[in-house]
C-alpha atoms as a PDB file:
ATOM      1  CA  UNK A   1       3.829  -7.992 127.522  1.00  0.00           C
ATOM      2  CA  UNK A   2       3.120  -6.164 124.319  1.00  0.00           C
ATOM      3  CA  UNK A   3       0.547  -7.787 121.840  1.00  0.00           C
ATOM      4  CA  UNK A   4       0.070  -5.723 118.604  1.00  0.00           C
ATOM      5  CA  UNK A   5      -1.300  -6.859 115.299  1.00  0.00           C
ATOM      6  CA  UNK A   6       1.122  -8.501 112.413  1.00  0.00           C
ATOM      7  CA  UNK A   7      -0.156  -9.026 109.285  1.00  0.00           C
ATOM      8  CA  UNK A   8       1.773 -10.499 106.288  1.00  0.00           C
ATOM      9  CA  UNK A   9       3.872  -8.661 103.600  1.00  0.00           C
ATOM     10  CA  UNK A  10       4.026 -11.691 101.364  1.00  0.00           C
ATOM     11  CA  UNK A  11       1.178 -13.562 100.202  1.00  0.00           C
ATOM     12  CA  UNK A  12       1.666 -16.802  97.617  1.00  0.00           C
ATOM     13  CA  UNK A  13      -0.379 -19.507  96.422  1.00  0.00           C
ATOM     14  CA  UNK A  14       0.870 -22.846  95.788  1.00  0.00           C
ATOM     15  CA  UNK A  15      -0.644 -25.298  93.949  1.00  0.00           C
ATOM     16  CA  UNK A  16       0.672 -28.388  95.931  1.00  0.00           C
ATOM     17  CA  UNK A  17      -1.061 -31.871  95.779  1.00  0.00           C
ATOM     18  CA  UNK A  18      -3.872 -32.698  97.029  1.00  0.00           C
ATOM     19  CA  UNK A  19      -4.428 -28.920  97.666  1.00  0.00           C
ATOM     20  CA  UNK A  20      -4.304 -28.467  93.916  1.00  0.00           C
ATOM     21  CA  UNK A  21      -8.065 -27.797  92.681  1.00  0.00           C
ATOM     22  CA  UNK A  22      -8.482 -24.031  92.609  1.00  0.00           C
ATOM     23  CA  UNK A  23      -6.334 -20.489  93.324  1.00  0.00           C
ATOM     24  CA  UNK A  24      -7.482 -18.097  94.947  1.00  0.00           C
ATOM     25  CA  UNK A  25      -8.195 -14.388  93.528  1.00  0.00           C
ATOM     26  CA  UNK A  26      -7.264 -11.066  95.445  1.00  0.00           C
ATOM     27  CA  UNK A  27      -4.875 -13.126  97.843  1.00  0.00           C
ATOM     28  CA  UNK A  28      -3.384  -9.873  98.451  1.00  0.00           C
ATOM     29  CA  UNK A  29      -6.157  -8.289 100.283  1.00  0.00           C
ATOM     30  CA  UNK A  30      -4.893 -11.171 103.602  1.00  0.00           C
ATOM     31  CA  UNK A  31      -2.190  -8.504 104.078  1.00  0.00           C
ATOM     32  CA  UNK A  32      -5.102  -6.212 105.854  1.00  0.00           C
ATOM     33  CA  UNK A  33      -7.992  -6.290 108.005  1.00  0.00           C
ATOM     34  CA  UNK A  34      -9.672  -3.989 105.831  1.00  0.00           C
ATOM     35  CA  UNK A  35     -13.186  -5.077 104.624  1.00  0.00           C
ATOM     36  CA  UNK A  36     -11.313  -6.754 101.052  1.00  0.00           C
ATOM     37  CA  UNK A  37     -11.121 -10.078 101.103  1.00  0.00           C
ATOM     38  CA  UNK A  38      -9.182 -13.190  99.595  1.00  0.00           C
ATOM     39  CA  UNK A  39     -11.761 -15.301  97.373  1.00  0.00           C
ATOM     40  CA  UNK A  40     -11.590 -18.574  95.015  1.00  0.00           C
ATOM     41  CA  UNK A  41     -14.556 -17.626  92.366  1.00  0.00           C
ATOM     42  CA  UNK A  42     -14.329 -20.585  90.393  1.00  0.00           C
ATOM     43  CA  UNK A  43     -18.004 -22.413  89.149  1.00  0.00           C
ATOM     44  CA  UNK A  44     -16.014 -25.587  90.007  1.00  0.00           C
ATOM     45  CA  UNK A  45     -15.165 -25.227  93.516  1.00  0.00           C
ATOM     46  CA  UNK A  46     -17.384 -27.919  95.009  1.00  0.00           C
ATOM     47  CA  UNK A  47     -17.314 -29.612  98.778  1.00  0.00           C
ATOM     48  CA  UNK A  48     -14.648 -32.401  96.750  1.00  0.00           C
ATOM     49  CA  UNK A  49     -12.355 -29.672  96.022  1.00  0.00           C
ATOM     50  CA  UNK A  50      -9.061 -28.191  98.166  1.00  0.00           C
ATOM     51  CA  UNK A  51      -7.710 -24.583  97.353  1.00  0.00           C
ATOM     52  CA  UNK A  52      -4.160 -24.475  96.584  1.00  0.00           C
ATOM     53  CA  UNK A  53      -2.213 -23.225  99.761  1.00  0.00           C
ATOM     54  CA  UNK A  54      -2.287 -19.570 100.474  1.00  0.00           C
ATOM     55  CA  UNK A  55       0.960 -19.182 102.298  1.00  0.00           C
ATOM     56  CA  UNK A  56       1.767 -16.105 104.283  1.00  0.00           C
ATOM     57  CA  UNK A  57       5.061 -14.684 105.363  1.00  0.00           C
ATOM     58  CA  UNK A  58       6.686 -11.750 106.580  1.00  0.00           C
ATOM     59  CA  UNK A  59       4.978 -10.592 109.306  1.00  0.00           C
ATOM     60  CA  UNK A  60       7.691  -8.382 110.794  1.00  0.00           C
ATOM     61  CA  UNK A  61       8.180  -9.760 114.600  1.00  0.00           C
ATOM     62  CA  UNK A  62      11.653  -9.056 116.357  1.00  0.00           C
ATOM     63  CA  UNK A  63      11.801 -10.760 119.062  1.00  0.00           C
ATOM     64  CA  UNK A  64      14.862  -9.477 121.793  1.00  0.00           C
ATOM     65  CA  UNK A  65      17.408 -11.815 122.812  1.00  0.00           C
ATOM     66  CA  UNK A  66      16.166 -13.728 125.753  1.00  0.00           C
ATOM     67  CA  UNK A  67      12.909 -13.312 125.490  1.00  0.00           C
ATOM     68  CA  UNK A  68      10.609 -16.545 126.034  1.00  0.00           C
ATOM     69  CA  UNK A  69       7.550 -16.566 124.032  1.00  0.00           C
ATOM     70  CA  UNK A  70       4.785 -18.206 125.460  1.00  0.00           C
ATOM     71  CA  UNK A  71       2.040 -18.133 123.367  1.00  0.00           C
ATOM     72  CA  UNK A  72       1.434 -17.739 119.610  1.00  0.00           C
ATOM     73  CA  UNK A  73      -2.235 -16.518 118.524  1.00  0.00           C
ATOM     74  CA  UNK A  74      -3.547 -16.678 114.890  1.00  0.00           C
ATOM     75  CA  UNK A  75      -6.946 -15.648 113.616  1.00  0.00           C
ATOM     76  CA  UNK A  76      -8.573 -16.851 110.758  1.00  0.00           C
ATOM     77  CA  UNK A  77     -11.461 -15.153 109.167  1.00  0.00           C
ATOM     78  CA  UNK A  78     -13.602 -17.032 106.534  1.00  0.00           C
ATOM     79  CA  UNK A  79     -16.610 -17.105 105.227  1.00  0.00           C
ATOM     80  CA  UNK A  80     -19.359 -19.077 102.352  1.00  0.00           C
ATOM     81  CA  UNK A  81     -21.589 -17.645 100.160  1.00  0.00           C
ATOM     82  CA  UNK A  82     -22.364 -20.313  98.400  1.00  0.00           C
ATOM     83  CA  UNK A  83     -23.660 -22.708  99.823  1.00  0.00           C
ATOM     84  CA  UNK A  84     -21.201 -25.454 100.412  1.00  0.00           C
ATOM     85  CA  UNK A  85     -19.566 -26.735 103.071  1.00  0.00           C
ATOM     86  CA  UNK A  86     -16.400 -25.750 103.394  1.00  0.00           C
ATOM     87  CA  UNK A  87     -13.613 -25.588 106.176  1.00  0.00           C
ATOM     88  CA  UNK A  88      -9.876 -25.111 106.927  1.00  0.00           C
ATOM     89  CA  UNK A  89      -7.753 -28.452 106.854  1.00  0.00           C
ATOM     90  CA  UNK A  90      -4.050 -27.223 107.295  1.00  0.00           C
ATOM     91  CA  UNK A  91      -3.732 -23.969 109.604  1.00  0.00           C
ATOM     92  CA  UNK A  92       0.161 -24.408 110.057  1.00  0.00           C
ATOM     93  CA  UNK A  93       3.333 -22.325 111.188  1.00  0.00           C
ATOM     94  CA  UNK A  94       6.510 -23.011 110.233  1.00  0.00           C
ATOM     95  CA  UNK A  95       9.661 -20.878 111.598  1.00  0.00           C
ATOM     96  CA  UNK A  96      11.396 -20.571 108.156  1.00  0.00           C
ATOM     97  CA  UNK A  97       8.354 -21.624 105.863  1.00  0.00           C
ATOM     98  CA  UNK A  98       9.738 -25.350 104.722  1.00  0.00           C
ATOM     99  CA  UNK A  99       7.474 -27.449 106.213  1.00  0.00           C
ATOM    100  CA  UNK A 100       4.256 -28.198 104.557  1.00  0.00           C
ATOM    101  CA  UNK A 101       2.276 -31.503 105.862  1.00  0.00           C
ATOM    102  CA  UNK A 102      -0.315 -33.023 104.147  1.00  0.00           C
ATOM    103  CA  UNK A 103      -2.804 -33.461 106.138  1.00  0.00           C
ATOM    104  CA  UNK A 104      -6.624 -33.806 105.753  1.00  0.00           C
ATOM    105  CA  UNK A 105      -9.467 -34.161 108.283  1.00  0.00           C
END
């Protein structure tokens, strides 16, 4: 079986209750695994505080009539420099992008 990188075409944020408390800047640079990275650079993002939803789309798979998949992999990178605590909450696929769940750990 061929595996092969797919990253998105179409990047979005929404600002969707409760993930309503800051948008992200340079969401465009998720469409790469280049060094550039996605940020939120507000002086108010605090551990209380949820990004609005960076959705991601268009990733380009074609998959041939029959074929079974088996097994979906996503990767997340992240990272803090400031200090807080922070963590994903929602990590979520959707086959037509529709379904959002709110849902909080």
């Amino acid at each position: 079986m061929e595996s092969s990188l797919k990253y998105p075409t179409s990047i979005t944020t929404i600002s969707e209750e409760p993930y309503e408390n800051n948008d992200w800047s340079d969401e465009e640079n998720v469409g790469a695994d280049d060094g550039s990275n996605a940020s939120i650079i507000s002086p108010t993002f605090d551990t209380n505080d949820y990004s609005y939803i960076l959705a991601v789309t268009g990733f380009g798979f074609e998959i041939p009539e029959g074929h079974i998949i088996d097994g979906i992999l996503i990767e997340v990178e992240g990272y803090n420099d400031a200090g807080e605590t922070v963590k994903d909450v929602v990590v979520q696929i959707t086959k037509d992008g529709s379904t959002r769940v709110s849902f909080i750990k």
